[in-house]
PDB file of N, CA and C in Angstrom:
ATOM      1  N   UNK A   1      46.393 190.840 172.793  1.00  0.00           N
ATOM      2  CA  UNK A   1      45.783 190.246 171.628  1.00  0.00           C
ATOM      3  C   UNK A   1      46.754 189.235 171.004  1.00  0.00           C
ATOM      4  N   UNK A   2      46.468 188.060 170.319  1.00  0.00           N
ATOM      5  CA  UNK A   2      46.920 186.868 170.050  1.00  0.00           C
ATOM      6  C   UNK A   2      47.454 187.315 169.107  1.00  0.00           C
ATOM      7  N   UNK A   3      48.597 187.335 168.555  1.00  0.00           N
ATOM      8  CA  UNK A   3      49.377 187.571 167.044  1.00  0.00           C
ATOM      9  C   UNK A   3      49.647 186.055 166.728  1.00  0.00           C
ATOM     10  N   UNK A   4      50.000 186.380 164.927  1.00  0.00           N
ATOM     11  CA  UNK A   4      50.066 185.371 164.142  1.00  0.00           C
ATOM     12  C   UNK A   4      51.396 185.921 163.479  1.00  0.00           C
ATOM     13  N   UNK A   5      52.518 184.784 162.644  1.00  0.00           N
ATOM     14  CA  UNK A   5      53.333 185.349 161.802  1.00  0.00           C
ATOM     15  C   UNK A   5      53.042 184.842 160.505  1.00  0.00           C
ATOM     16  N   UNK A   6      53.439 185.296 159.800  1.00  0.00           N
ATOM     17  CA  UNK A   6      53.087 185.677 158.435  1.00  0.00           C
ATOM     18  C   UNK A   6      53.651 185.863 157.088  1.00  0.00           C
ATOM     19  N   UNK A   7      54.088 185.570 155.926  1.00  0.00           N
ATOM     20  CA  UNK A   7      54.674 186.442 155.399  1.00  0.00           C
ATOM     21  C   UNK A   7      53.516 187.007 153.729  1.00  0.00           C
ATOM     22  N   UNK A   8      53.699 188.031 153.371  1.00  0.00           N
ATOM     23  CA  UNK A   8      53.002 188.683 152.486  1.00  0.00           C
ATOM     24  C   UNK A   8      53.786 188.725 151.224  1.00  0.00           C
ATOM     25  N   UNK A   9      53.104 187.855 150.048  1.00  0.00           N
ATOM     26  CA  UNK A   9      54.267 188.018 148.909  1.00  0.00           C
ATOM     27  C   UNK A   9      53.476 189.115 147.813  1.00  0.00           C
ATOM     28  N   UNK A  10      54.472 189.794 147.541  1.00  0.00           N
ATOM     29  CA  UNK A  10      53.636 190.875 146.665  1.00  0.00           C
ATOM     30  C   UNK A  10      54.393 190.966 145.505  1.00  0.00           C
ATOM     31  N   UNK A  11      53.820 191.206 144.280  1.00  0.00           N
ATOM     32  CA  UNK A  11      54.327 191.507 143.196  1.00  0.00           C
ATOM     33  C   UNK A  11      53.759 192.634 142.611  1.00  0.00           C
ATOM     34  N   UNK A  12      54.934 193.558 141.923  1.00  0.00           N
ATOM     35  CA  UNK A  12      54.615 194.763 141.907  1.00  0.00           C
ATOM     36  C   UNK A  12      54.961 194.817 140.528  1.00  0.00           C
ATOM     37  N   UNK A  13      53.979 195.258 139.389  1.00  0.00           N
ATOM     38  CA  UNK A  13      54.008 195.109 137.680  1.00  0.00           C
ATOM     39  C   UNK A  13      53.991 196.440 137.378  1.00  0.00           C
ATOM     40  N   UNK A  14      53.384 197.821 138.343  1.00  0.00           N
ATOM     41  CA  UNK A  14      53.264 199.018 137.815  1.00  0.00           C
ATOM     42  C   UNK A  14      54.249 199.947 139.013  1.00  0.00           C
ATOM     43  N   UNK A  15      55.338 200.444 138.634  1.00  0.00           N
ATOM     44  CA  UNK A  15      55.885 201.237 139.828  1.00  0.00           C
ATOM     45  C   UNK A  15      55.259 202.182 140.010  1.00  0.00           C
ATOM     46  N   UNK A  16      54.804 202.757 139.063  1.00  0.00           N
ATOM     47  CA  UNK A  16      53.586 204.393 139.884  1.00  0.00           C
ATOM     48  C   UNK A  16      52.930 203.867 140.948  1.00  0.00           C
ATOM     49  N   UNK A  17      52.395 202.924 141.590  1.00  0.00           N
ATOM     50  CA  UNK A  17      51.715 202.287 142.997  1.00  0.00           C
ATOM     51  C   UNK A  17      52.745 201.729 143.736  1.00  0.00           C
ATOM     52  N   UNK A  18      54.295 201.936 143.751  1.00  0.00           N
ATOM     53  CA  UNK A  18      55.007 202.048 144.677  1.00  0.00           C
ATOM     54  C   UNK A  18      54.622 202.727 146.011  1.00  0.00           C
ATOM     55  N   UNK A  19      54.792 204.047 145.525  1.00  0.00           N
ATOM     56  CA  UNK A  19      54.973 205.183 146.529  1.00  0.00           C
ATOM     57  C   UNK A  19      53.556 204.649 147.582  1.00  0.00           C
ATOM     58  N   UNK A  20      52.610 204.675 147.467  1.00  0.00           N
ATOM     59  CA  UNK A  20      51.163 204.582 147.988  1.00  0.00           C
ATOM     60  C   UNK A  20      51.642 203.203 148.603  1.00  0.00           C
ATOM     61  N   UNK A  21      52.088 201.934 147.935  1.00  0.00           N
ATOM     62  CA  UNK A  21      52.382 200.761 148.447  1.00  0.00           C
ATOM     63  C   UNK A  21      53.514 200.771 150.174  1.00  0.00           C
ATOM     64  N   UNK A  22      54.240 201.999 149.311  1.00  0.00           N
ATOM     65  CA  UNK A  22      55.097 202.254 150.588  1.00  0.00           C
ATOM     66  C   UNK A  22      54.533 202.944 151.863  1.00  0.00           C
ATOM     67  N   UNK A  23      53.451 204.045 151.576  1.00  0.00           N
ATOM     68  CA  UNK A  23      52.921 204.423 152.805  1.00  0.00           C
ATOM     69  C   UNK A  23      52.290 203.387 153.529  1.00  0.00           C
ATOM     70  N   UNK A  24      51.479 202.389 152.826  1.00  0.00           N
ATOM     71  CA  UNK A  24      50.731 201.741 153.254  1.00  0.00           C
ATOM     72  C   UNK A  24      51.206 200.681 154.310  1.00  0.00           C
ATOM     73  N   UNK A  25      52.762 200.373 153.861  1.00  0.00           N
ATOM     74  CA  UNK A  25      53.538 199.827 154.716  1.00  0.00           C
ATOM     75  C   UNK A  25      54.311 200.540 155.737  1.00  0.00           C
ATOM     76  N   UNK A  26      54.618 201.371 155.392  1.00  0.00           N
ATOM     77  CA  UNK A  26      54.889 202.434 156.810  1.00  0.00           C
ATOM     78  C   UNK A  26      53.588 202.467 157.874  1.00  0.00           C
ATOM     79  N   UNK A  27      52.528 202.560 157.776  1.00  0.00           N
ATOM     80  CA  UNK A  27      51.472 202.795 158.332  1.00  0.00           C
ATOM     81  C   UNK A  27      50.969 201.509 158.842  1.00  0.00           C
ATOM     82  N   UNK A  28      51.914 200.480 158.506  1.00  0.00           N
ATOM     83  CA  UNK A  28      51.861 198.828 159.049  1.00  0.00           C
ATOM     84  C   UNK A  28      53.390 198.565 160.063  1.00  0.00           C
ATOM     85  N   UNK A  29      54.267 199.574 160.553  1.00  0.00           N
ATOM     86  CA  UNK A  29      55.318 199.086 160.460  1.00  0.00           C
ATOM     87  C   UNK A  29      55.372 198.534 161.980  1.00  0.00           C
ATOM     88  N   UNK A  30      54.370 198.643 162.722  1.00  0.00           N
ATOM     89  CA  UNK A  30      54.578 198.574 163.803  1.00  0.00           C
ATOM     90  C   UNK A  30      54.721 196.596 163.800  1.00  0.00           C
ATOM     91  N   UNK A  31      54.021 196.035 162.760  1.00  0.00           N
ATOM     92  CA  UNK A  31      53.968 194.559 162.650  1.00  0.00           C
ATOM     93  C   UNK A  31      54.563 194.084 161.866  1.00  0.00           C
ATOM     94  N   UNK A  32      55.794 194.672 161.204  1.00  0.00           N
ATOM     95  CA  UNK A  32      56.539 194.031 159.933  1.00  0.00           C
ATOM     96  C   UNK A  32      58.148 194.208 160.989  1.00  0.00           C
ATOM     97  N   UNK A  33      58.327 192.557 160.844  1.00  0.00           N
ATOM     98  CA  UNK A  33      59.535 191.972 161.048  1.00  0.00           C
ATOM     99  C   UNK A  33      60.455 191.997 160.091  1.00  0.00           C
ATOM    100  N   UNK A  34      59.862 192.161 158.736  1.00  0.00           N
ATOM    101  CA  UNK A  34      61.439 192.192 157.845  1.00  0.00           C
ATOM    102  C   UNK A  34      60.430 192.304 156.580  1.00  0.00           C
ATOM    103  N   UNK A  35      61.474 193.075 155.782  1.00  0.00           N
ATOM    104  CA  UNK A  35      61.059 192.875 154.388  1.00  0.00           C
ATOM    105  C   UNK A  35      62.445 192.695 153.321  1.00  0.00           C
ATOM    106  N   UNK A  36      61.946 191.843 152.202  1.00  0.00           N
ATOM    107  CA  UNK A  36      63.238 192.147 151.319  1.00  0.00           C
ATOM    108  C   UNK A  36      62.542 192.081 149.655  1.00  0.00           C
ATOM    109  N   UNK A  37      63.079 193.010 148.811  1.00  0.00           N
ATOM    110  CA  UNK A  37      62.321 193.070 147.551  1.00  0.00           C
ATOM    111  C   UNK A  37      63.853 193.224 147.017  1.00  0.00           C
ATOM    112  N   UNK A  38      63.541 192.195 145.563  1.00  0.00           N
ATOM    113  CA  UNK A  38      64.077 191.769 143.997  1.00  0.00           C
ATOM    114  C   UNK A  38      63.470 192.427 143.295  1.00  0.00           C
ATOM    115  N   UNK A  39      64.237 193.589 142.314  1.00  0.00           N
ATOM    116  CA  UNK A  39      63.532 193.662 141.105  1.00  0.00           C
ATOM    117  C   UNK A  39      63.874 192.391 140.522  1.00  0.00           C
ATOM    118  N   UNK A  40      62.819 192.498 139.141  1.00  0.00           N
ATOM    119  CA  UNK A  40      63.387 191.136 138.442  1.00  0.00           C
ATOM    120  C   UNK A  40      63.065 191.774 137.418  1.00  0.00           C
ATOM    121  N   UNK A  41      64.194 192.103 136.447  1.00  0.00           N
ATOM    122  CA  UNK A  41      63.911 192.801 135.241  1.00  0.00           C
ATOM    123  C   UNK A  41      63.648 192.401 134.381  1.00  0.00           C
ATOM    124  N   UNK A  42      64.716 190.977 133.364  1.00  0.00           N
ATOM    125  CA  UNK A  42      63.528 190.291 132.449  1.00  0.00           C
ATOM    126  C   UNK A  42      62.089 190.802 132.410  1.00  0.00           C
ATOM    127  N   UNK A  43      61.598 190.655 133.562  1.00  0.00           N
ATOM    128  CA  UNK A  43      60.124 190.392 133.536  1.00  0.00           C
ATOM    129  C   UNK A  43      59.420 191.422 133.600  1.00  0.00           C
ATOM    130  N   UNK A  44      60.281 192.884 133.749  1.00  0.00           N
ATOM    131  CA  UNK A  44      59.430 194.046 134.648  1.00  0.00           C
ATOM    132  C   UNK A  44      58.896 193.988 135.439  1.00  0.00           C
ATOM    133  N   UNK A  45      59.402 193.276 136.594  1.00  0.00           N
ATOM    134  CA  UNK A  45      58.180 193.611 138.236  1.00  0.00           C
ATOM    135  C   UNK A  45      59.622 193.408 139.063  1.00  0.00           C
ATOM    136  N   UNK A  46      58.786 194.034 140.477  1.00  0.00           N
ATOM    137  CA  UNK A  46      59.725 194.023 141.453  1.00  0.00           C
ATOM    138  C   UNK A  46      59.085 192.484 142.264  1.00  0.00           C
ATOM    139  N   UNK A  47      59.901 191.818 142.966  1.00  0.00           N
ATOM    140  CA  UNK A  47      59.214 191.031 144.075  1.00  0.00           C
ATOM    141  C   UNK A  47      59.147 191.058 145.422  1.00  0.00           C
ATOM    142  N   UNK A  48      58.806 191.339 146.481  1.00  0.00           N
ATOM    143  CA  UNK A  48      58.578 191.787 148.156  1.00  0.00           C
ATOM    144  C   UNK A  48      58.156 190.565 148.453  1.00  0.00           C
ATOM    145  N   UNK A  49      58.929 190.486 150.044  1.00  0.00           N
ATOM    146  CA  UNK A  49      58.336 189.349 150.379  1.00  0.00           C
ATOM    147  C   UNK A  49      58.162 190.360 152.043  1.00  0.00           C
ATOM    148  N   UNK A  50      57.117 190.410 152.791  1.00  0.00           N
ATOM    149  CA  UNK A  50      57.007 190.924 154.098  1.00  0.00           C
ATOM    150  C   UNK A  50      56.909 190.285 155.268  1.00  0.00           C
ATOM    151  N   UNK A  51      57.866 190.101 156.349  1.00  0.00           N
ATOM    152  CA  UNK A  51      57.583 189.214 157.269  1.00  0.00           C
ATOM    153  C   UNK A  51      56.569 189.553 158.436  1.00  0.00           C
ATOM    154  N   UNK A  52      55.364 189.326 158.718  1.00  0.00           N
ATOM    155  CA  UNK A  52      54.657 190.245 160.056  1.00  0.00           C
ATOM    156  C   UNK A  52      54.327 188.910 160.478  1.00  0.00           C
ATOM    157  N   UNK A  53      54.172 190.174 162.337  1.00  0.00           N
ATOM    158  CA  UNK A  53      53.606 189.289 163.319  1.00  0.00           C
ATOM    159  C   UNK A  53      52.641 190.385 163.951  1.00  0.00           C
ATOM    160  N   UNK A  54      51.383 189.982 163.775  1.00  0.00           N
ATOM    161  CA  UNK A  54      50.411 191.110 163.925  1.00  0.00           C
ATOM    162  C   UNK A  54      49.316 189.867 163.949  1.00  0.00           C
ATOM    163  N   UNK A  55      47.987 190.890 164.672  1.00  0.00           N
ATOM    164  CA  UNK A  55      46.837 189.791 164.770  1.00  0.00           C
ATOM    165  C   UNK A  55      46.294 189.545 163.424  1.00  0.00           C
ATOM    166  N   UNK A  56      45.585 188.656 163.178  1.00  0.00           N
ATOM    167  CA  UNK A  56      44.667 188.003 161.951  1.00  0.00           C
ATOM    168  C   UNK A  56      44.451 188.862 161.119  1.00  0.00           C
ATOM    169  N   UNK A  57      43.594 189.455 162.213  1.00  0.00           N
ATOM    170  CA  UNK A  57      42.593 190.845 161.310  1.00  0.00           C
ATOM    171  C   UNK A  57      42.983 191.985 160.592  1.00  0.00           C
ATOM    172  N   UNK A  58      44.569 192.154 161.310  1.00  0.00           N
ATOM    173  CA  UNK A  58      45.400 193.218 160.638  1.00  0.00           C
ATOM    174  C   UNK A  58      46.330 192.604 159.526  1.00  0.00           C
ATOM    175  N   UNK A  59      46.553 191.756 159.621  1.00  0.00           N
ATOM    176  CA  UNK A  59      47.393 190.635 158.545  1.00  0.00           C
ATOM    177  C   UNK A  59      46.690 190.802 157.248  1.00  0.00           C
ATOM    178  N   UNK A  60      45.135 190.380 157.514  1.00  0.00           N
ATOM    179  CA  UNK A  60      44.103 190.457 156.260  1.00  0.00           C
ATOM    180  C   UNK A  60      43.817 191.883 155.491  1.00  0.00           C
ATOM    181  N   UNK A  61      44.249 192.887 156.613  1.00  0.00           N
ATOM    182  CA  UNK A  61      44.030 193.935 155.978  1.00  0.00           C
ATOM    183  C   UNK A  61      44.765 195.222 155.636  1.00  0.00           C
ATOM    184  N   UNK A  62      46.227 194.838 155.684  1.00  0.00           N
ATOM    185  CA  UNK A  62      47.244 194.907 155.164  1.00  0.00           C
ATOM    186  C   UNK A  62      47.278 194.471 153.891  1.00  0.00           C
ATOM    187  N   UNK A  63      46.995 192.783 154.252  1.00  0.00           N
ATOM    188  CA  UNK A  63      46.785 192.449 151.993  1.00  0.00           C
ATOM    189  C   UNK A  63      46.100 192.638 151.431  1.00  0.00           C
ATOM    190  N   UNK A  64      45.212 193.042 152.066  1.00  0.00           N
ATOM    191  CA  UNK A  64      43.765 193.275 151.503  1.00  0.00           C
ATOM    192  C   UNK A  64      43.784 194.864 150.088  1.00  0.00           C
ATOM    193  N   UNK A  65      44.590 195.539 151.368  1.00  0.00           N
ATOM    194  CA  UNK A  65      44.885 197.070 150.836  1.00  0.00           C
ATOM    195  C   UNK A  65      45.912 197.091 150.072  1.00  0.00           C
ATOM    196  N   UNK A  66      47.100 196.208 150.215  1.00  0.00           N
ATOM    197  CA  UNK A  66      48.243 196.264 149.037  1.00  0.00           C
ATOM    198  C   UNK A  66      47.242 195.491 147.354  1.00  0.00           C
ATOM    199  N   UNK A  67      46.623 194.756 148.048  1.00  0.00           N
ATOM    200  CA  UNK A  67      45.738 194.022 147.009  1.00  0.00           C
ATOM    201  C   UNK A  67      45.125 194.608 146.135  1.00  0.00           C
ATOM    202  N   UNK A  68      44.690 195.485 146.359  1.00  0.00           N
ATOM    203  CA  UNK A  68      43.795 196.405 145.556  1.00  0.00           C
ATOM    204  C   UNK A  68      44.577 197.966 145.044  1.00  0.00           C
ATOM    205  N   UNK A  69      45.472 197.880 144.982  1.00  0.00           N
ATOM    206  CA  UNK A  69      46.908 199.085 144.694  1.00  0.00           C
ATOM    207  C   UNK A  69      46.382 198.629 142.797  1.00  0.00           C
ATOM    208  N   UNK A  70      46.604 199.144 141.966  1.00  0.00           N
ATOM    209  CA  UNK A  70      46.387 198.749 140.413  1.00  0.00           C
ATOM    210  C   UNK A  70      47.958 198.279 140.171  1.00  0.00           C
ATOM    211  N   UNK A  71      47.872 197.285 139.456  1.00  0.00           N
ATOM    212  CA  UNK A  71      49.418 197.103 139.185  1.00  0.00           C
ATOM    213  C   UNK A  71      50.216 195.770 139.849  1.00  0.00           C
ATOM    214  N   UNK A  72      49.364 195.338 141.649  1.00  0.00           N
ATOM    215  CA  UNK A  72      49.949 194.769 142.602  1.00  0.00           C
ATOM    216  C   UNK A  72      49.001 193.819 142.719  1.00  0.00           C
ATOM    217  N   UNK A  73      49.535 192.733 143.137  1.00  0.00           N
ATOM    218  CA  UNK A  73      49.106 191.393 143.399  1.00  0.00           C
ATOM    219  C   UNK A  73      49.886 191.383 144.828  1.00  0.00           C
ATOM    220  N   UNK A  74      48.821 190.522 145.937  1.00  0.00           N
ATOM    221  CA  UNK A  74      49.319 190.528 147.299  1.00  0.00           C
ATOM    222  C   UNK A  74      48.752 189.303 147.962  1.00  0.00           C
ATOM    223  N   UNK A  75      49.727 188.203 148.310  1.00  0.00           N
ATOM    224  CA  UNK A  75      48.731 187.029 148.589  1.00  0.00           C
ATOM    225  C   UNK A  75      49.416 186.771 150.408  1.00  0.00           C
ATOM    226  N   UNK A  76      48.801 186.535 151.257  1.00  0.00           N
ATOM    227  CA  UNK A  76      49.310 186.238 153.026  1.00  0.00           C
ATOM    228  C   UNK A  76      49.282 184.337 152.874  1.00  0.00           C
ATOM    229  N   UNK A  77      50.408 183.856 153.640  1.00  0.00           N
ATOM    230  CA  UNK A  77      50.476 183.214 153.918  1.00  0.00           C
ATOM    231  C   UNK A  77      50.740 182.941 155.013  1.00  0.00           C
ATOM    232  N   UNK A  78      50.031 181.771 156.357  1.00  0.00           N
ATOM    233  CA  UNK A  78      49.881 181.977 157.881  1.00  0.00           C
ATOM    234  C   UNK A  78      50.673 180.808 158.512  1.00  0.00           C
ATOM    235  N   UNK A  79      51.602 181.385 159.399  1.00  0.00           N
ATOM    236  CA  UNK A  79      52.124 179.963 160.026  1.00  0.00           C
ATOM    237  C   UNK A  79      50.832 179.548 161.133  1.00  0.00           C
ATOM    238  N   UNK A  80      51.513 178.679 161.625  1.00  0.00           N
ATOM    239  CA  UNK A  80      50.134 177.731 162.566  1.00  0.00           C
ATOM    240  C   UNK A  80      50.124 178.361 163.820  1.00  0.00           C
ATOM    241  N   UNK A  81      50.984 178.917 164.146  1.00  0.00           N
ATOM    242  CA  UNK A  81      51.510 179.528 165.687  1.00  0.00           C
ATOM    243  C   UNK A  81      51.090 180.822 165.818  1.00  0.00           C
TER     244      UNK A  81
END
């Protein structure tokens, strides 16, 4: 199957949807090339950035599901390759 790379920027405003955020990425890990998260305190949120190379369909629904966490904002961005 054709993979795409990717990276997933997420911002995280409520830490109680950590933990769940984290399974959800364990349960993705087979397509995550790297991750690195900033808290940023000023502001209260953490920031993640996720690197995957996984097909389309799993890309979409990976953010799809961090997307809908209460608290989390999750947007994919697609290289061309």
């Amino acid at each position: 199957m054709e993979t795409r790379v990717a990276i997933i920027g997420i911002i995280v405003e409520d830490p109680e949807s950590i933990p769940t955020l984290n399974e959800i990425l364990h349960d993705y890990r087979e397509y995550i090339v790297g991750r690195m998260g900033i808290p940023y305190r000023p502001k209260n949120v953490n920031v993640i950035s996720i690197v995957v190379d996984a097909p389309q369909d799993q890309i979409s629904a990976l953010s799809g599901k961090i997307g809908k966490l209460p608290g989390i904002s999750a947007k994919a961005a697609y290289s061309k390759v």
